[in-house]
C-alpha atoms as a PDB file:
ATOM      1  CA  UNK A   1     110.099  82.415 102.732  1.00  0.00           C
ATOM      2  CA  UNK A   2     106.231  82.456 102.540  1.00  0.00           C
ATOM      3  CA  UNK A   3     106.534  82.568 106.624  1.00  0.00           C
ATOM      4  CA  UNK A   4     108.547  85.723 106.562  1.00  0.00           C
ATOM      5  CA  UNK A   5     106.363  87.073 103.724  1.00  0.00           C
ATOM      6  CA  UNK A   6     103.045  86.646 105.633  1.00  0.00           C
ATOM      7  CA  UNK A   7     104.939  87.914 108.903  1.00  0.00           C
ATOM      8  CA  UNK A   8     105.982  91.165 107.239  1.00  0.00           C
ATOM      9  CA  UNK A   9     102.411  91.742 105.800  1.00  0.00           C
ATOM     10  CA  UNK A  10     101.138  90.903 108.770  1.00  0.00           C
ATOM     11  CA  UNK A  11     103.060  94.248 110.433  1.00  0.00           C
ATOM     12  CA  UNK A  12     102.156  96.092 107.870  1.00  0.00           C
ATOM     13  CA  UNK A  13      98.351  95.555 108.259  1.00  0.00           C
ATOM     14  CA  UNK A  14      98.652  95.958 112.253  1.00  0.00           C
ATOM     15  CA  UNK A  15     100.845  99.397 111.357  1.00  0.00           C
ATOM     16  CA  UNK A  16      98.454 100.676 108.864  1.00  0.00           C
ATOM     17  CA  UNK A  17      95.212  99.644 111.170  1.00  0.00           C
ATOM     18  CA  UNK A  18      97.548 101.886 114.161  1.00  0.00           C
ATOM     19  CA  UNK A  19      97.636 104.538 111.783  1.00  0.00           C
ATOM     20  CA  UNK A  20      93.800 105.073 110.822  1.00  0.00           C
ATOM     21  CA  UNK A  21      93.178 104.799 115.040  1.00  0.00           C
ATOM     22  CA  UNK A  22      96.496 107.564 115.083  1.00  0.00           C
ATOM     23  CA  UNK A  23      93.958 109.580 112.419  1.00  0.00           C
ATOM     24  CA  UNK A  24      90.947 109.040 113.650  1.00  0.00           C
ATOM     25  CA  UNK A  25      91.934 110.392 117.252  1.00  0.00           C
ATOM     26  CA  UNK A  26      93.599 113.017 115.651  1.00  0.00           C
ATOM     27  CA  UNK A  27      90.484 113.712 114.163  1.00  0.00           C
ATOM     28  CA  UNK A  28      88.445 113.578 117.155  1.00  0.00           C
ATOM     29  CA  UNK A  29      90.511 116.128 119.280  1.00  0.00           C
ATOM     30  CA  UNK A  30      90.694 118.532 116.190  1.00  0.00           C
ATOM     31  CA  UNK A  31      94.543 118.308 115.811  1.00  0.00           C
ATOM     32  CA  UNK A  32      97.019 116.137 113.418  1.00  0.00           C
ATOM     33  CA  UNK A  33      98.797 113.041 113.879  1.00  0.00           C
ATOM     34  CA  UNK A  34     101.785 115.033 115.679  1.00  0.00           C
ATOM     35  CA  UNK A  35     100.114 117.384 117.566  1.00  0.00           C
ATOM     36  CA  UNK A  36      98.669 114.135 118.728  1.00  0.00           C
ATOM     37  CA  UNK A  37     101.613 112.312 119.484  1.00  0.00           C
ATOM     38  CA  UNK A  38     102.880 115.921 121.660  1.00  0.00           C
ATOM     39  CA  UNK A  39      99.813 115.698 123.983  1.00  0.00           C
ATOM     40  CA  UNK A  40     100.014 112.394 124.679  1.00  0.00           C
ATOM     41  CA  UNK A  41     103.885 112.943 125.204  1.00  0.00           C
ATOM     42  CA  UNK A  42     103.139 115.866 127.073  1.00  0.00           C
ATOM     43  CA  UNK A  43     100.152 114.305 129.155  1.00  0.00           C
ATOM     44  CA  UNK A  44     102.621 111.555 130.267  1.00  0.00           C
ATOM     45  CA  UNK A  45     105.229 113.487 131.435  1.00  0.00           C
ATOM     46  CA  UNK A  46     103.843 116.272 132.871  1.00  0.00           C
ATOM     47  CA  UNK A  47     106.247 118.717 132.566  1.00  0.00           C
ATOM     48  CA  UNK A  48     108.745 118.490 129.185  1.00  0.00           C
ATOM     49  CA  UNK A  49     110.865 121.287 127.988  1.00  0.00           C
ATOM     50  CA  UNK A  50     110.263 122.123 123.952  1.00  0.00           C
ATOM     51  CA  UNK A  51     113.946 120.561 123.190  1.00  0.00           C
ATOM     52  CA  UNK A  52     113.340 116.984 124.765  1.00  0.00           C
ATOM     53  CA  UNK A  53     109.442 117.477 123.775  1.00  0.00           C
ATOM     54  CA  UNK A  54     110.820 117.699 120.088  1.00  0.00           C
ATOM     55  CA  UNK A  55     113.546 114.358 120.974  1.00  0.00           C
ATOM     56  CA  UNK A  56     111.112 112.416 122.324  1.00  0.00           C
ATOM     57  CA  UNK A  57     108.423 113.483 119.324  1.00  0.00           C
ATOM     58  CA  UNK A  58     111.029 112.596 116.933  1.00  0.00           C
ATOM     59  CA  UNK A  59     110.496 115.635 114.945  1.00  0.00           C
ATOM     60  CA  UNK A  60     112.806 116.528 111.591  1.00  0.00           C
ATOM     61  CA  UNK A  61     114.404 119.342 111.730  1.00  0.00           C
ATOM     62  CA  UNK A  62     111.804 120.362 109.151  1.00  0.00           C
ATOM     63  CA  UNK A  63     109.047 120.069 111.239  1.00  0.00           C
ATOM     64  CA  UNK A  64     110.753 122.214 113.725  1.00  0.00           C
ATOM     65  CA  UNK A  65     111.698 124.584 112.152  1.00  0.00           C
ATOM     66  CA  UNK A  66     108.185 125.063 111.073  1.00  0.00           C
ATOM     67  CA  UNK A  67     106.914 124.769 113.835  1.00  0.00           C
ATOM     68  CA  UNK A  68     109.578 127.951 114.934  1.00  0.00           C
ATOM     69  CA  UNK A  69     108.272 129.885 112.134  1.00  0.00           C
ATOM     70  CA  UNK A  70     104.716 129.621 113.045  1.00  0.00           C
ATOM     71  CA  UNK A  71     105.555 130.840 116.911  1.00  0.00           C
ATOM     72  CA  UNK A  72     106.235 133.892 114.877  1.00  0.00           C
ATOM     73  CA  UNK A  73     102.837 134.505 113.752  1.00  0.00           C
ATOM     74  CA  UNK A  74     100.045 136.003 115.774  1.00  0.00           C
ATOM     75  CA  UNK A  75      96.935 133.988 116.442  1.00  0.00           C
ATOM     76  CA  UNK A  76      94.802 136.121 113.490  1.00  0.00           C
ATOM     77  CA  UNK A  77      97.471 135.729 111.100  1.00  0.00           C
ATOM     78  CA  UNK A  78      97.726 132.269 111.878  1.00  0.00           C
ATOM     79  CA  UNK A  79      93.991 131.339 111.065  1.00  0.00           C
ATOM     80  CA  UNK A  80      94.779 133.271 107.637  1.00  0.00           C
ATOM     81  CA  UNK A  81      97.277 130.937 106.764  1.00  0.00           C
ATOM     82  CA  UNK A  82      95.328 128.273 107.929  1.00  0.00           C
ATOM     83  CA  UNK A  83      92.544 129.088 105.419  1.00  0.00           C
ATOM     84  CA  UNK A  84      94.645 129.563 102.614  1.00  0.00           C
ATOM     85  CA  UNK A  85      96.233 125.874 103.231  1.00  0.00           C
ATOM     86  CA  UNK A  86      92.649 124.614 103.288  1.00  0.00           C
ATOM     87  CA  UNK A  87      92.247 126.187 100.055  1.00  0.00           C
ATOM     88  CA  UNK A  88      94.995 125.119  98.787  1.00  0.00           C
ATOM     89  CA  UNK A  89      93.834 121.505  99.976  1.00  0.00           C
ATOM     90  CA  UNK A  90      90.696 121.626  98.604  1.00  0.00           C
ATOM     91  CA  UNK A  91      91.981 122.713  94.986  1.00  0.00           C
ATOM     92  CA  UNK A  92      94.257 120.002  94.965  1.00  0.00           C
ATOM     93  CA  UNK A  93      91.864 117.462  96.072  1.00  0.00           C
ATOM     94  CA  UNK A  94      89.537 118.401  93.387  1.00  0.00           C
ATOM     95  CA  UNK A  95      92.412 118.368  90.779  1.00  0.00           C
ATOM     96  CA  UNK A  96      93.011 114.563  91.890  1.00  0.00           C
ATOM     97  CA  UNK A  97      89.195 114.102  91.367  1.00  0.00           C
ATOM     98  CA  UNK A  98      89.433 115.682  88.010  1.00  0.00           C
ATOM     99  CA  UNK A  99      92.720 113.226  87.419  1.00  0.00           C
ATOM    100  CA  UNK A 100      90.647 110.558  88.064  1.00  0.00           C
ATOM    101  CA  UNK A 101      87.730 110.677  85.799  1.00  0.00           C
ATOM    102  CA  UNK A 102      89.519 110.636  83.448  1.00  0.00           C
END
């Protein structure tokens, strides 16, 4: 058992490590961890329609359907909602903060 039990934590250190590199790219390019993972996708095909782009992204048919609502959106109203999400962000984060002090 301890074999499998260093194995396993073993993955998970080698996924987590993959996902900081995932964020810190992100990061670097200015984009999220999916938007990542669709250039890359993108970048190795070449040319990908938006139906196999979102099969081979794996996307939930959440993040789709987001992503559909947002096309609706023009580029000003867009930054607007950005902002208020970043708002929103930063008020939460600050609640946590507060959460922890305590």
């Amino acid at each position: 058992m301890a074999g499998r039990s260093r194995r396993g934590r073993a993955g998970r250190l080698v996924g987590t490590a993959n996902d900081v590199v995932d964020e810190a790219a992100a990061a670097a390019f200015g984009v999220n961890r999916t938007d990542l993972r669709i250039i890359g996708l993108v970048a190795a095909a070449g040319t990908v329609t938006a139906g196999q782009l979102a099969t081979e992204a794996k996307l939930s048919p959440i993040e789709r359907a987001g992503r559909a609502l947002l096309a609706e959106y023009a580029p000003e109203q867009l930054e607007l909602v950005i902002e208020v999400l970043r708002k929103g962000e930063r008020m939460q984060l600050a609640a946590a903060e507060r959460i922890r002090a305590r």
